[in-house]
N, C-alpha and C. Protein backbone atom coordinates (compact mmCIF):
# COMPACT_ATOMS: atom_id res chain seq x y z
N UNK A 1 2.04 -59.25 5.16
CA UNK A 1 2.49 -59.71 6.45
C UNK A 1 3.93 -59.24 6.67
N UNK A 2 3.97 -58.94 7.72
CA UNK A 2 5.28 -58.04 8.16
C UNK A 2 6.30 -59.41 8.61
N UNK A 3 7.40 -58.98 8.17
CA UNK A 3 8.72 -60.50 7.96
C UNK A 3 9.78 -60.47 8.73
N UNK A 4 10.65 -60.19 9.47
CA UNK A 4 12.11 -60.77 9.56
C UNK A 4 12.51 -61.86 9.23
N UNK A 5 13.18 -61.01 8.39
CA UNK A 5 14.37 -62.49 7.42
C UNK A 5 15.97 -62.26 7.76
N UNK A 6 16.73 -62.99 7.61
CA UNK A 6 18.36 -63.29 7.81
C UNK A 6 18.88 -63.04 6.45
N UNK A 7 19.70 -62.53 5.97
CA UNK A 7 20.78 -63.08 4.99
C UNK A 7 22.20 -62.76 5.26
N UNK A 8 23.59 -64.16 4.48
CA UNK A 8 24.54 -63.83 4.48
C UNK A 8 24.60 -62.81 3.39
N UNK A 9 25.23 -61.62 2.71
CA UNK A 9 25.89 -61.61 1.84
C UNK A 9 26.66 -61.22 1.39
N UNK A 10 27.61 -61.40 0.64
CA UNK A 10 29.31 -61.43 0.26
C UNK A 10 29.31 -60.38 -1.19
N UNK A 11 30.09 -59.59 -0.80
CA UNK A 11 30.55 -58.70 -1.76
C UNK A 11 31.60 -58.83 -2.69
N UNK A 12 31.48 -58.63 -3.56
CA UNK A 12 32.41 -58.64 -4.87
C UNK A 12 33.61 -57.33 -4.10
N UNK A 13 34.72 -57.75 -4.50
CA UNK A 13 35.69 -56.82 -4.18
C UNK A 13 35.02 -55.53 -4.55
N UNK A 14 35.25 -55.62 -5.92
CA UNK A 14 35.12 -53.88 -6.51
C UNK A 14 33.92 -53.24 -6.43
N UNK A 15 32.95 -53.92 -4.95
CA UNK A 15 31.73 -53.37 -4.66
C UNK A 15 32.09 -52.93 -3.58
N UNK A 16 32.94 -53.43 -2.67
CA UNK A 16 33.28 -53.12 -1.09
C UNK A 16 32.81 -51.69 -0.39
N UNK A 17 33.33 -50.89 -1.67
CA UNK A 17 33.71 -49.37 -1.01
C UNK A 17 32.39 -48.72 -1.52
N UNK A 18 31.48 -49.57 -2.09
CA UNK A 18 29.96 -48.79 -2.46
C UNK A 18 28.60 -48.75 -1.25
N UNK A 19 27.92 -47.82 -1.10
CA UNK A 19 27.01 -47.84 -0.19
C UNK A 19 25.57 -49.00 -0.40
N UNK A 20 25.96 -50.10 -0.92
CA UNK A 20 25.11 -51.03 -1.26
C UNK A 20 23.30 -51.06 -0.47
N UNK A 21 23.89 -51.59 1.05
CA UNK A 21 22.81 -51.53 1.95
C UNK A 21 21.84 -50.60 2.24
N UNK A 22 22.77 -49.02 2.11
CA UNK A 22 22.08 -48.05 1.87
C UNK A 22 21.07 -48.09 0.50
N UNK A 23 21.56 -48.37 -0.21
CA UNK A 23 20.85 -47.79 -1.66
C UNK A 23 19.98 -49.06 -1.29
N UNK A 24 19.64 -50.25 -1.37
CA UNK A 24 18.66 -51.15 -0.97
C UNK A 24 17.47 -50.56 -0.11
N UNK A 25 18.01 -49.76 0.78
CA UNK A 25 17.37 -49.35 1.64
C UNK A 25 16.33 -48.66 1.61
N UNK A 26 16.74 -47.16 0.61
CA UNK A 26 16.32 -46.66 -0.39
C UNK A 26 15.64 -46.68 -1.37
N UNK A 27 15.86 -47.95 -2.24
CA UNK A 27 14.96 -48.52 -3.33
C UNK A 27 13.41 -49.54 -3.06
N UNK A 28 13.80 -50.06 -1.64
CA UNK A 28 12.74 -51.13 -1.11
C UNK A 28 12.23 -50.63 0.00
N UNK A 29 11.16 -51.05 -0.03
CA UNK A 29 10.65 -50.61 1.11
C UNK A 29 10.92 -51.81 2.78
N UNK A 30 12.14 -51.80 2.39
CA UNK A 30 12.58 -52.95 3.91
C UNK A 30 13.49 -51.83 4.81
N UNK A 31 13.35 -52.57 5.75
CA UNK A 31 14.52 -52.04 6.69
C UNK A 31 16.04 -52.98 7.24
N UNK A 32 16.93 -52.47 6.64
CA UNK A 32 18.39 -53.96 7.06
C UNK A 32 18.55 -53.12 8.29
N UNK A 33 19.39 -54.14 9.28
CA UNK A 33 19.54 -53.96 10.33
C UNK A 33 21.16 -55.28 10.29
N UNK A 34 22.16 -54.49 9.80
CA UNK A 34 23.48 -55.75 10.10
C UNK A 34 23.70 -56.18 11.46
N UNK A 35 23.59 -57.41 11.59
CA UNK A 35 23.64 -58.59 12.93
C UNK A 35 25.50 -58.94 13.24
N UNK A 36 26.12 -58.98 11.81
CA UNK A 36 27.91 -59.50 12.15
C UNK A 36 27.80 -58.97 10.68
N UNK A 37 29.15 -58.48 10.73
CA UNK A 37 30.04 -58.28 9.00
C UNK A 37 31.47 -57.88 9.61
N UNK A 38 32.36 -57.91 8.38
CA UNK A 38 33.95 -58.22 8.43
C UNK A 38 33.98 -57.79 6.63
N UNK A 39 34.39 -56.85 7.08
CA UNK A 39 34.36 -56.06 5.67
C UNK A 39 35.88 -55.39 5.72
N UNK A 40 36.66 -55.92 4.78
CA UNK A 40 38.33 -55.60 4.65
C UNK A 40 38.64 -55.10 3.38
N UNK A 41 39.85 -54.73 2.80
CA UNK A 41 39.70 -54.10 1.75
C UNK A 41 39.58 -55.00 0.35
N UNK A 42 39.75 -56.33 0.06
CA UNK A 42 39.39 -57.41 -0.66
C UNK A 42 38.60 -58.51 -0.43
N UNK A 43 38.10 -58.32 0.86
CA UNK A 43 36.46 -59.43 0.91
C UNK A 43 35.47 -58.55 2.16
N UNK A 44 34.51 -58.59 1.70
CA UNK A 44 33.73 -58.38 2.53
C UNK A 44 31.97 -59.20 2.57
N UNK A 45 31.58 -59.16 4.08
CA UNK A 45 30.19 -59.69 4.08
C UNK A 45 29.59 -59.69 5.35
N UNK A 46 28.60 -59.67 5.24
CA UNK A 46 27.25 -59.36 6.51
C UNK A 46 26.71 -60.06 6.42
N UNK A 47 26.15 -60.11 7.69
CA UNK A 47 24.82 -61.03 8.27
C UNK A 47 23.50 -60.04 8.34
N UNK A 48 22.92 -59.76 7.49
CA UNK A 48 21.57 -58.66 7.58
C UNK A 48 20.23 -59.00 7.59
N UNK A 49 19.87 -58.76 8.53
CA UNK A 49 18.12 -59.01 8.93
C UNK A 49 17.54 -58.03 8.47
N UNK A 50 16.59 -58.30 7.70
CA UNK A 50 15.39 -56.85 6.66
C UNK A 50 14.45 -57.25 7.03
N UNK A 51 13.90 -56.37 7.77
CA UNK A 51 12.28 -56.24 8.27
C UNK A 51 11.10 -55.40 6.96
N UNK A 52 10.29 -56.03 6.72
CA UNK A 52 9.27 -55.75 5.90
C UNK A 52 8.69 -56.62 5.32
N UNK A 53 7.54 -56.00 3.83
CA UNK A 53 6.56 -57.02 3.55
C UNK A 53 7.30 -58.22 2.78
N UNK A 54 7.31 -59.54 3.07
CA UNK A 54 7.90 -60.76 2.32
C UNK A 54 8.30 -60.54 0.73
N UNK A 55 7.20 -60.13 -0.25
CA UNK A 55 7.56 -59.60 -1.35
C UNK A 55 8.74 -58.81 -1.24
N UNK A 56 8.27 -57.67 -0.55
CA UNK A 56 9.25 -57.05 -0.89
C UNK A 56 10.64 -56.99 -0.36
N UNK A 57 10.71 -57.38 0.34
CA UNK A 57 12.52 -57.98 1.05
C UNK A 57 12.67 -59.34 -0.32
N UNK A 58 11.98 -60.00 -1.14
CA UNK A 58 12.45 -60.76 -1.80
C UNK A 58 13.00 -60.05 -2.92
N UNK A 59 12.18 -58.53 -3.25
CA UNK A 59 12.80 -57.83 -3.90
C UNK A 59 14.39 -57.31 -4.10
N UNK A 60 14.21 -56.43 -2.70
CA UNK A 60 15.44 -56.34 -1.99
C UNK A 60 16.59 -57.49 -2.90
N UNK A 61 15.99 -58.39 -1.83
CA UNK A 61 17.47 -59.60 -2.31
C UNK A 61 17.78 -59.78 -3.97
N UNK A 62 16.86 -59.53 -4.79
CA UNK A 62 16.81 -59.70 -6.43
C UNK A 62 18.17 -58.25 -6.56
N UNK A 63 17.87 -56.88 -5.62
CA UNK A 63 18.51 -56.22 -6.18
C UNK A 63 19.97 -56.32 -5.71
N UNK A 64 20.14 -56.72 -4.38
CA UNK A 64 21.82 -57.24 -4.12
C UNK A 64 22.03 -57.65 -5.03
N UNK A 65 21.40 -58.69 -5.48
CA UNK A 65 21.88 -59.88 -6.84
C UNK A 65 22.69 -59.19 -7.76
N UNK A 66 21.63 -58.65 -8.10
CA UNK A 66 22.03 -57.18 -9.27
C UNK A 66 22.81 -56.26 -9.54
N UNK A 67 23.12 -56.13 -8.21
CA UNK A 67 24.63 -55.16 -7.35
C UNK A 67 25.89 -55.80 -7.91
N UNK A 68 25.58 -57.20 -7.75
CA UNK A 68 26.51 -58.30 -7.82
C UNK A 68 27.03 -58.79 -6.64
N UNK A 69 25.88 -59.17 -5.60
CA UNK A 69 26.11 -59.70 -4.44
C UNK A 69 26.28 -61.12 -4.35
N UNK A 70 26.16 -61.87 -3.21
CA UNK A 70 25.91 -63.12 -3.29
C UNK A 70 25.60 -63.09 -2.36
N UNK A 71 24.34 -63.72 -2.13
CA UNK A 71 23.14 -64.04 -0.92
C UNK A 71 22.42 -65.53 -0.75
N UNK A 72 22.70 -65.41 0.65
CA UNK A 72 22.06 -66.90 0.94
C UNK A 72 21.56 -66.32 2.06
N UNK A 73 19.94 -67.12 2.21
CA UNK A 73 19.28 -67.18 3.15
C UNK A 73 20.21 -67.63 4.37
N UNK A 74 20.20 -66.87 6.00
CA UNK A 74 20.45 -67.65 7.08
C UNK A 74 19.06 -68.03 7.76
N UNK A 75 19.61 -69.48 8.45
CA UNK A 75 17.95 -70.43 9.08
C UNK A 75 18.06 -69.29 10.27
N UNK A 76 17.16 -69.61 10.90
CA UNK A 76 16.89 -68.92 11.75
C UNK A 76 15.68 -68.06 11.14
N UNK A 77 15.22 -67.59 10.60
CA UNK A 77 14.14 -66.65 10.47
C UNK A 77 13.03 -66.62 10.89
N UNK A 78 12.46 -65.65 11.15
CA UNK A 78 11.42 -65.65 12.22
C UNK A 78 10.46 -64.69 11.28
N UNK A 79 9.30 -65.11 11.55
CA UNK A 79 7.86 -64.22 10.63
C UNK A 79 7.32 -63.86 11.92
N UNK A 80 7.13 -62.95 12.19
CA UNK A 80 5.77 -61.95 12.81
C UNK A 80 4.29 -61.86 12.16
C-alpha cells in the first residue's frame, strides 16, 4: 500500500554538510519531498514527507537513524 508519511529530522552537526536525503533516496525505494527545514552551519532539520511502500519508508527511517539522525514521526499523516 502506497503511504505518505511526515517526519521531523534533526541532524547531528558533523552530518549537516552530507547529502543525507539524497543517499536515502537512493538506497530506498521512497520518495522525500522536504515540507520546512532551517539548516545552518551547527543545527540543522526538516520536515520530510516520503511517499512509498510503508515497509519501506520504515526502512528509510532505520537508515537516517544510522546516519545518525534523529527522527520523530509528525501527526498529520495521511495513507492513500
Amino acid at each position: 500500500m502506497m503511504a505518505k508519511l511526515r517526519f521531523h529530522i534533526r541532524y547531528p552537526e558533523d552530518k549537516i554538510p552530507s547529502p543525507i536525503l539524497y543517499e536515502i533516496g537512493q538506497e530506498f525505494q521512497v520518495v522525500p519531498s522536504i515540507r520546512r527545514a532551517d539548516v545552518r552551519e551547527t543545527t540543522g532539520w526538516m520536515d520530510v514527507e516520503f511517499s512509498g511502500e510503508t515497509d519501506e519508508i520504515d526502512r528509510a527511517i532505520q537508515g537516517l537513524r544510522q546516519k545518525g539522525c534523529m527522527v520523530d514521526p509528525i501527526e498529520l499523516n495521511v495513507v492513500e
